[in-house]
Protein backbone atom coordinates (compact mmCIF):
# COMPACT_ATOMS: atom_id res chain seq x y z
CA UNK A 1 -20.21 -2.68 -8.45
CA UNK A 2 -17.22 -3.45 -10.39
CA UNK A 3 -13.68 -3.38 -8.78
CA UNK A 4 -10.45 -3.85 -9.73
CA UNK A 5 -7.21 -4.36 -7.78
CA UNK A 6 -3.98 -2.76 -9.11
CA UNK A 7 -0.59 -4.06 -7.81
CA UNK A 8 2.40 -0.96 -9.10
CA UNK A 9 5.32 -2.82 -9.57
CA UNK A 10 7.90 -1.39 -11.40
CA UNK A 11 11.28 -3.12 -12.46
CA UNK A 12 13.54 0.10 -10.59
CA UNK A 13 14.12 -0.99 -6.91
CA UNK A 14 17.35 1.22 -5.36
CA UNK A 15 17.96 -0.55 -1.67
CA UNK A 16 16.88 -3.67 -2.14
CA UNK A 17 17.29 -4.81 -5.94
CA UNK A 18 14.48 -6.63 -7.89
CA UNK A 19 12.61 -6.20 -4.62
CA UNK A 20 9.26 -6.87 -5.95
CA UNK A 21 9.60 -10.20 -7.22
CA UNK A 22 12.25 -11.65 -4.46
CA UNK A 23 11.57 -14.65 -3.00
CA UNK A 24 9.66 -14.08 0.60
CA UNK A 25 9.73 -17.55 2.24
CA UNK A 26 9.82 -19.18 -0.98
CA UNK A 27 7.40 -17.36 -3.49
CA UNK A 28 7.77 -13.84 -4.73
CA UNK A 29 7.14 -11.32 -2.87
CA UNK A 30 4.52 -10.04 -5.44
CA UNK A 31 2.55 -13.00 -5.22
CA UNK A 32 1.04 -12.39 -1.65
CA UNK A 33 -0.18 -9.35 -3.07
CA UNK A 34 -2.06 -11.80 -6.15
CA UNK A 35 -3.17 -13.97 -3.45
CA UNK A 36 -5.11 -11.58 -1.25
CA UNK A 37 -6.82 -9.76 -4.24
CA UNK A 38 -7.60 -12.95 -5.80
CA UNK A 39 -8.83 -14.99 -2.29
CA UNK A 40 -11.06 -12.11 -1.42
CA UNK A 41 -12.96 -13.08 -4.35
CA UNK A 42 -14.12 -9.23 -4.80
CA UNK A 43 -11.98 -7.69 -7.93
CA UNK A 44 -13.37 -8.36 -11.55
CA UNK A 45 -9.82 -7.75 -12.27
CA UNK A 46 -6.76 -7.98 -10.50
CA UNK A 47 -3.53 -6.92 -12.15
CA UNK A 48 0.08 -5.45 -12.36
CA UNK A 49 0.88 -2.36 -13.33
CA UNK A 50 4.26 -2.80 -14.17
CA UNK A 51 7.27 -1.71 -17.34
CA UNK A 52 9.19 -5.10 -16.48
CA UNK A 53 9.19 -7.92 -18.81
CA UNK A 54 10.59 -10.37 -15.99
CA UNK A 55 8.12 -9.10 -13.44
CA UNK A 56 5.02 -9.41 -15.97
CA UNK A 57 5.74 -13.14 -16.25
CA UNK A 58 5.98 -13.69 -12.77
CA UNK A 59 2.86 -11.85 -12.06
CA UNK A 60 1.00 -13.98 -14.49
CA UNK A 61 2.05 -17.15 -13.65
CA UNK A 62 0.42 -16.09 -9.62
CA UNK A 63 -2.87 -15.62 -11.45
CA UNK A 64 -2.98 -11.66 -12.42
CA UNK A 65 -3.18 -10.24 -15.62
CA UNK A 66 -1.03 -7.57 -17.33
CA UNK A 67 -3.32 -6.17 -19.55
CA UNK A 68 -0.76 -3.45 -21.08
CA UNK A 69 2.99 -2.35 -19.85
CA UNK A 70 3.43 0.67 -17.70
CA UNK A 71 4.61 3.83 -19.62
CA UNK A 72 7.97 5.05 -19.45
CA UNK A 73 7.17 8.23 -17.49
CA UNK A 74 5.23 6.57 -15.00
CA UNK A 75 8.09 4.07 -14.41
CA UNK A 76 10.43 6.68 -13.32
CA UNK A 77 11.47 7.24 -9.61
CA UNK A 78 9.30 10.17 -9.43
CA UNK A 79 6.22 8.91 -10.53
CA UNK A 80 3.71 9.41 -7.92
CA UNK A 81 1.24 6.74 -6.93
CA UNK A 82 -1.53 8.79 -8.21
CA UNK A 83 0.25 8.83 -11.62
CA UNK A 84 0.50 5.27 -12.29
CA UNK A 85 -3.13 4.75 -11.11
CA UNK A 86 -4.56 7.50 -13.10
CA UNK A 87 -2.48 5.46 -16.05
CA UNK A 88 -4.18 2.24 -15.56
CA UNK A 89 -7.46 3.87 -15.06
CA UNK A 90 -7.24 6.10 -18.15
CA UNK A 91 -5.63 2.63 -20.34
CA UNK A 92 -8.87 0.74 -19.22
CA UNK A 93 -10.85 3.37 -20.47
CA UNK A 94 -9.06 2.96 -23.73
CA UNK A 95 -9.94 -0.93 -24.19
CA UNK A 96 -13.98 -0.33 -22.82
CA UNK A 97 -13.16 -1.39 -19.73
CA UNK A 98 -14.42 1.01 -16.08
CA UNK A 99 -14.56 0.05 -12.57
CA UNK A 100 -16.39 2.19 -9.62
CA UNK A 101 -13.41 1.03 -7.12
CA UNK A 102 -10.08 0.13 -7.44
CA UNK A 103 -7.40 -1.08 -4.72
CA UNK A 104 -3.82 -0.33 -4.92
CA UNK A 105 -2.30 -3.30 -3.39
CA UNK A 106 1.55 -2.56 -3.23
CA UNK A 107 3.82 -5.50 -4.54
CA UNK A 108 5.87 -5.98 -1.32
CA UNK A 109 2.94 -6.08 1.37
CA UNK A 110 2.62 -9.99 1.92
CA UNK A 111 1.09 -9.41 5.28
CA UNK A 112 -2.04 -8.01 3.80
CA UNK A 113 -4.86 -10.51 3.75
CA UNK A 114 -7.98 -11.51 2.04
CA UNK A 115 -10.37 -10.15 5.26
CA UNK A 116 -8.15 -7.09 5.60
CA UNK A 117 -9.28 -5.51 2.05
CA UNK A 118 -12.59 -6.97 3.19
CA UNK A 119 -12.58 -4.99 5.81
CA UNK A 120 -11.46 -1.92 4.08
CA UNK A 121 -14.14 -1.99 1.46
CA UNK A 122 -16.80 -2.19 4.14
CA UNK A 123 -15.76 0.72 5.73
CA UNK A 124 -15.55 2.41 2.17
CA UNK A 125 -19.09 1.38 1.50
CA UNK A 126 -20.55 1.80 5.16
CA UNK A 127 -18.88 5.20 6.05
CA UNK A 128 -19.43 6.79 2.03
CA UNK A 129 -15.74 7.08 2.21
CA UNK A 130 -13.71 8.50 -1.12
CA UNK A 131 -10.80 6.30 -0.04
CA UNK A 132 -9.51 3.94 2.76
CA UNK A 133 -6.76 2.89 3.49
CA UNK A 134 -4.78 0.59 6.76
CA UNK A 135 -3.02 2.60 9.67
CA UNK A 136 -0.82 2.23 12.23
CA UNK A 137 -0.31 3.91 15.42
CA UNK A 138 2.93 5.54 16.40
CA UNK A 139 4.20 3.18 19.43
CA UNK A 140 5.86 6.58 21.04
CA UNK A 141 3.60 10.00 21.54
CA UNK A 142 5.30 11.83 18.59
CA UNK A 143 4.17 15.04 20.52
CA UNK A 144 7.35 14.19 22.60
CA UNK A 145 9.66 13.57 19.80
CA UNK A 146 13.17 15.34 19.07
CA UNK A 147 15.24 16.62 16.18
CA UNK A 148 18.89 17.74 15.94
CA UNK A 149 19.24 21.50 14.97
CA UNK A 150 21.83 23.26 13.42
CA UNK A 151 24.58 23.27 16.31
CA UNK A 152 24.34 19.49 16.80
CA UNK A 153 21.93 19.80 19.53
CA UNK A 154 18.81 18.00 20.70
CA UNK A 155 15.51 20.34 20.88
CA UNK A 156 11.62 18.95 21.26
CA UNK A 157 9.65 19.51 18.19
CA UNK A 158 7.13 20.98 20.44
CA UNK A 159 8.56 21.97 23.63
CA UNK A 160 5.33 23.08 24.93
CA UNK A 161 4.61 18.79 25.80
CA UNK A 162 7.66 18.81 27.96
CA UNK A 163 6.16 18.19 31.28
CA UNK A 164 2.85 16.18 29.61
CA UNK A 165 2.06 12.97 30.25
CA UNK A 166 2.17 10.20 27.57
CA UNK A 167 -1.05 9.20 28.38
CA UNK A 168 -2.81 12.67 28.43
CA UNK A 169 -1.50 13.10 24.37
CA UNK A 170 -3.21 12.55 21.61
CA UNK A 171 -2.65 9.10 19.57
CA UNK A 172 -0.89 9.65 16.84
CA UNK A 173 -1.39 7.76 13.26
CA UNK A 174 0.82 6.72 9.97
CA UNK A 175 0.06 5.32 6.55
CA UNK A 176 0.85 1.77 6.90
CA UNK A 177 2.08 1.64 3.80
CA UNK A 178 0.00 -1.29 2.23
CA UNK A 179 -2.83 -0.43 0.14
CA UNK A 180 -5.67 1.95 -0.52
CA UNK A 181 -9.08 1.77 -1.31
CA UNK A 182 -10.77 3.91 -3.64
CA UNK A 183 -13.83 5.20 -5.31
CA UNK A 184 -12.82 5.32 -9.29
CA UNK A 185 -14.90 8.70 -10.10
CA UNK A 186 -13.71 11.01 -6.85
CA UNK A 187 -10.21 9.79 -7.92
CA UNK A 188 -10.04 10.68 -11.18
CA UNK A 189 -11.98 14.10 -10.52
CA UNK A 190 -9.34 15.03 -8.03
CA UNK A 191 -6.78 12.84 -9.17
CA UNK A 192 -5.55 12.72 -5.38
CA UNK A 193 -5.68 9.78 -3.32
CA UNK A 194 -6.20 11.75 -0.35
CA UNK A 195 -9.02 13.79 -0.75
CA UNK A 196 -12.83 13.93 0.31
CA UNK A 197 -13.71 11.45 3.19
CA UNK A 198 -11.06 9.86 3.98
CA UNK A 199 -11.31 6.29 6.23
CA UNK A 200 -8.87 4.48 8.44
CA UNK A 201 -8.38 0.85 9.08
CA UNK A 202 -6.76 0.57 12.31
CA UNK A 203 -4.44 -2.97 12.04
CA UNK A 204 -2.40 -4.61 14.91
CA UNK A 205 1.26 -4.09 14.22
CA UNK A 206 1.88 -7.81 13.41
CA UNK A 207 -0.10 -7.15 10.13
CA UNK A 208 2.01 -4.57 8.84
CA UNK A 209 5.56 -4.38 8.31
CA UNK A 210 7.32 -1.60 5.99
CA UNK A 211 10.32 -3.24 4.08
CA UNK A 212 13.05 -0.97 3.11
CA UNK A 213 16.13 -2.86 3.80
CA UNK A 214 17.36 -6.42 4.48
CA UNK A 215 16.36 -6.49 8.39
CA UNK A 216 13.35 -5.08 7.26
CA UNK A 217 12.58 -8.20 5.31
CA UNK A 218 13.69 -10.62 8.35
CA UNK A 219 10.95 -8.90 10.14
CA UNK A 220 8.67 -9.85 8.31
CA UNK A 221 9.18 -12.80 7.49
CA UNK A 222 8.96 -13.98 11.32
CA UNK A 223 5.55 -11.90 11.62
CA UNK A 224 4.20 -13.97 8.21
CA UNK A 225 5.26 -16.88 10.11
CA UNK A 226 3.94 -15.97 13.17
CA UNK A 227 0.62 -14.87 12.14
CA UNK A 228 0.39 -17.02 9.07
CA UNK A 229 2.07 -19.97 9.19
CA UNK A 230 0.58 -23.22 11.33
């Protein structure tokens, strides 16, 4: 069945500026994205999804394609994910071109292999999933976690876990924040990325690292190295 692999990367990075195509140990950040699509040998297409001239070029010259520029709506900073996939999905449509899965790699997850979207599409096929996608779990029982109210003062979020054990609480999960596997038609009848049966690939934290600022990036750079790097 055909697939395709769509990497968002739009020009408009706030905290850290031209984020998608700085240099992560020496290639663009973007391009570890290419690579594992590409590598995996399982997309009839991989490409970027993307409004930048600058960015295009360097996502072309890593091997993807940029079949049309992003519109200027879904380049905005409130374009949703599901927006911009709906876009490409729809613009393929235009040219004669449909796919039964896509992947939405994002541009600045360069600890994302080849055998982790492997993985995931397994467990899309195997389980008759709508969509998977990687997870982490929270390294402290958020069933114990606090919040400041309005006098300046620390309260539980659920006071009723006071007295429970960490071990007696339910694990907790997030988004890792990487990518996410889809079936084409449930998507665009729903147009929600999270809907139907939804599938989670559980990944070792080493494999995921979510890159918001400058020690972010430091991060994971040593993980790439450690896990990556002979």
């Amino acid at each position: 069945m055909s697939k395709v692999a769509i990497i968002p990367a739009r020009g408009g990075s706030k905290r850290i500026p031209r984020k998608n195509i700085k240099e992560f140990l020496g290639s663009p950040i973007i391009s570890y994205s290419i690579k594992a699509a590409l590598n995996s040998g399982m997309f009839d297409e991989v490409m970027v999804s993307t409004e930048d001239q600058e960015i295009a070029s360097v996502a072309e010259q890593h091997g993807a394609k940029v079949p049309f520029f992003r519109s200027k709506e879904a380049a905005d900073d409130h374009a949703t994910t599901s927006e911009v996939l709906l876009e490409v999905i729809n613009k393929y449509w235009e040219i004669g071109q449909s796919f039964s899965y896509a992947c939405c790699i994002y541009p600045c997850a360069p600890l994302v292999s080849s055998k982790i979207l492997e993985d995931a599409y397994n467990k899309l096929i195997d389980g008759g999933h709508s969509c998977v996608f990687p997870i982490l779990p929270f390294s402290y029982p958020i069933w114990r976690s606090l919040k400041i109210n309005d006098r300046q003062e620390l309260e539980m979020n659920w006071p009723q876990h006071i007295n429970a054990r960490s071990q007696d609480l339910p694990v907790a999960y997030h988004d890792a924040g990487q990518f996410y596997f889809l079936n084409v038609p449930e998507f665009v009848r729903t147009k929600n990325i999270l809907t139907g049966s939804v599938g989670g690939l559980l990944l070792d934290e080493m494999y995921a690292q979510d890159i918001d600022s400058e020690s972010d990036w430091k991060m994971a750079e040593l993980k790439y190295k450690m896990m990556y790097t002979k």
